[in-house]
C-alpha atoms as a PDB file:
ATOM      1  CA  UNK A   1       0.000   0.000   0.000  1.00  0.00           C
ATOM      2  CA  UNK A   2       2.132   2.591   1.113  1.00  0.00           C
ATOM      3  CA  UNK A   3       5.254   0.906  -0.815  1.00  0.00           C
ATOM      4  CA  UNK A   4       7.364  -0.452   2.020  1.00  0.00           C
ATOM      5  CA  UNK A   5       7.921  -4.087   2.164  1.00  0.00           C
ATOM      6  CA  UNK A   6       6.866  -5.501   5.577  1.00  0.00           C
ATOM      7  CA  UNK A   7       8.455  -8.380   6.170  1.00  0.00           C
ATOM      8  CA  UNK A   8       9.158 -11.236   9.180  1.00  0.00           C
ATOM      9  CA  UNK A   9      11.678  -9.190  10.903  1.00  0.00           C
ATOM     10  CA  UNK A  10       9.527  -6.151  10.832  1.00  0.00           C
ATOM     11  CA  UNK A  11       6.716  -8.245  12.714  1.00  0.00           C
ATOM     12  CA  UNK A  12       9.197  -9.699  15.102  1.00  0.00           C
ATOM     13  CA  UNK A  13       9.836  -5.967  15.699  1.00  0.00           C
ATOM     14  CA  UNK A  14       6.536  -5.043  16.317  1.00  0.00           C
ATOM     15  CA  UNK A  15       5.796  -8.367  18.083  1.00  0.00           C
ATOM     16  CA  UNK A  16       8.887  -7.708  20.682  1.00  0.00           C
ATOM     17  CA  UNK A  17       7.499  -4.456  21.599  1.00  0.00           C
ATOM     18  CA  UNK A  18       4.012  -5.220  22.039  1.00  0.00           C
ATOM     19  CA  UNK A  19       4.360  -6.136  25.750  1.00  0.00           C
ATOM     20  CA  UNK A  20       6.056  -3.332  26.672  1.00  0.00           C
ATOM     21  CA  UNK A  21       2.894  -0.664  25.058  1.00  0.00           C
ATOM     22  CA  UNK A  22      -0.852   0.370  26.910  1.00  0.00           C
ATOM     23  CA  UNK A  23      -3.025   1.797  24.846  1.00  0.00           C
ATOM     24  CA  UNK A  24      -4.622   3.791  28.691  1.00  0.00           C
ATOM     25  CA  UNK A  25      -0.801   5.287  29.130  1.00  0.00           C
ATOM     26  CA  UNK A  26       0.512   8.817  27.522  1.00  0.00           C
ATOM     27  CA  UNK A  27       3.622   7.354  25.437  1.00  0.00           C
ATOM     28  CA  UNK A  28       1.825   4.044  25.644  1.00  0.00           C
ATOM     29  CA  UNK A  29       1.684   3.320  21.971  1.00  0.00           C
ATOM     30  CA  UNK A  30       5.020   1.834  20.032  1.00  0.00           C
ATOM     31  CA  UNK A  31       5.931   3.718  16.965  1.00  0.00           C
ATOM     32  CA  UNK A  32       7.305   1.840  13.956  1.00  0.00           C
ATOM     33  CA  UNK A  33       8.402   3.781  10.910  1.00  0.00           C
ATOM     34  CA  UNK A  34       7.525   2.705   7.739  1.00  0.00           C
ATOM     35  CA  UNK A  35       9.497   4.384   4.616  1.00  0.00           C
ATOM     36  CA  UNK A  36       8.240   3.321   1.563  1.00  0.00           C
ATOM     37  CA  UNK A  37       6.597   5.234  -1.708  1.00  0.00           C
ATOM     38  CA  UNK A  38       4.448   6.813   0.688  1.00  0.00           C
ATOM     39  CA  UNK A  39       6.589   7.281   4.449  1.00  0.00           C
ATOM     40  CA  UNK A  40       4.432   6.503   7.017  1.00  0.00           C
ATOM     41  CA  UNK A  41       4.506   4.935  10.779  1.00  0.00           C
ATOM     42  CA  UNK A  42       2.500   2.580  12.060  1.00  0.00           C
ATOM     43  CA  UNK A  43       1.525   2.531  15.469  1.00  0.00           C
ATOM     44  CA  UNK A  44       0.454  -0.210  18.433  1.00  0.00           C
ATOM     45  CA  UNK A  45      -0.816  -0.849  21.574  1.00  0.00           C
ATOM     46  CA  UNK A  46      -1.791  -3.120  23.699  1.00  0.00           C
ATOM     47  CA  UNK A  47      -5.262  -2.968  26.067  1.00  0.00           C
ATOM     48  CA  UNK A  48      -4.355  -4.204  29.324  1.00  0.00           C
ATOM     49  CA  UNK A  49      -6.309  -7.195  30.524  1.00  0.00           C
ATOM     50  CA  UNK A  50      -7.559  -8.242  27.013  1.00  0.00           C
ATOM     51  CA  UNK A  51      -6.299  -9.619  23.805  1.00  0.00           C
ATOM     52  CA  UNK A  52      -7.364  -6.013  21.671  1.00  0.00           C
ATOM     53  CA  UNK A  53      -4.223  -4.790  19.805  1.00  0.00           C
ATOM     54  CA  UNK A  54      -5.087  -1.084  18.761  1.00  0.00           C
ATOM     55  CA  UNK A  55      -3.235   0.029  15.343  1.00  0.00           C
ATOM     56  CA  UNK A  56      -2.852   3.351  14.141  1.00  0.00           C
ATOM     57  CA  UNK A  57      -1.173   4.812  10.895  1.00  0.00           C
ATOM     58  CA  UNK A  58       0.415   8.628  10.214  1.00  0.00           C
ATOM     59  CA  UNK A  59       1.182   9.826   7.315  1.00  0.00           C
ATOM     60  CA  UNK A  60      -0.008  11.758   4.129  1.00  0.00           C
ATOM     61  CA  UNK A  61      -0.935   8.928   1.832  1.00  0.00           C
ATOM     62  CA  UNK A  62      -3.300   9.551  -1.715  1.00  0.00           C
ATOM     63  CA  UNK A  63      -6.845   8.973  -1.901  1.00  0.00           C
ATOM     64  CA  UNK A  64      -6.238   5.296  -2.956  1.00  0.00           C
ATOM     65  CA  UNK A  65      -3.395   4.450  -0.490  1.00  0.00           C
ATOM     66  CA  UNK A  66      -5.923   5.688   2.191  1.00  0.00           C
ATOM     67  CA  UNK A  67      -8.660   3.629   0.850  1.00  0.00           C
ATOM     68  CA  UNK A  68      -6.495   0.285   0.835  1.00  0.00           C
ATOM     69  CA  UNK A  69      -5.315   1.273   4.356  1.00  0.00           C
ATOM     70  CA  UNK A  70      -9.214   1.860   5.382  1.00  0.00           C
ATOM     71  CA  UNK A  71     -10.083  -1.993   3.687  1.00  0.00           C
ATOM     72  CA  UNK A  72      -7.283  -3.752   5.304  1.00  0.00           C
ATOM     73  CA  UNK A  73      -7.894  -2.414   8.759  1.00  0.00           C
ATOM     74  CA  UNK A  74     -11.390  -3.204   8.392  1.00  0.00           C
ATOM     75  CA  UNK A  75     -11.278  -6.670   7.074  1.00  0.00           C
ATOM     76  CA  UNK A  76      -8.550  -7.385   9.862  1.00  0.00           C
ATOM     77  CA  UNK A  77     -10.633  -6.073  12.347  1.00  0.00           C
ATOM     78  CA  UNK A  78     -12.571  -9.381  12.434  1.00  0.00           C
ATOM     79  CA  UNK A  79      -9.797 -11.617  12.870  1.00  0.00           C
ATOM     80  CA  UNK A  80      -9.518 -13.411  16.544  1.00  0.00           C
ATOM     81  CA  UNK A  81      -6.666 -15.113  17.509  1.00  0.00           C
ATOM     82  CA  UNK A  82      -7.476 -18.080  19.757  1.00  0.00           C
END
C-alpha cells in the first residue's frame, strides 16, 4: 500500500514491543516507521487485561493508499486469535 515491504523481521519488531505498550498510558503506543513510496509509521498498543491490539497509521498517503489502508484495517478487524 504505502510501498514499504513488511516483512518477518519487521513483525518480530513489532511483536517484541508489544508487551512493553498500553493503549490507557501517555507514550503508551510503540511507533514503527515505515518508509516506503508513501513514508508513514504505524503505530500499536496493547489494552491491558484483554487480547485487543489497537493500530494506528500517520502519514499523508493519496486517496487510494488511504482507501487500501481503510479496507485492510477493516477486514482485519474481524480476525480473533485463539
Amino acid at each position: 500500500m504505502s510501498g514499504y515491504d513488511f516483512d518477518d523481521s519487521d513483525w518480530q519488531a513489532v511483536e517484541s514491543a508489544l508487551p512493553g505498550t498500553d493503549v490507557e498510558e501517555p507514550g503508551g503506543w510503540y511507533d514503527y516507521p515505515l518508509s516506503g513510496r508513501v513514508p508513514m509509521t504505524l503505530l500499536v498498543a496493547a489494552d491491558p487485561g484483554s487480547s485487543v491490539v489497537f493500530v494506528r497509521l500517520t502519514g499523508e498517503p493519496d486517496d487510494r493508499t488511504r482507501a487500501r489502508i481503510e479496507a485492510a484495517v477493516h477486514i482485519f478487524s474481524r480476525y480473533t486469535m485463539r
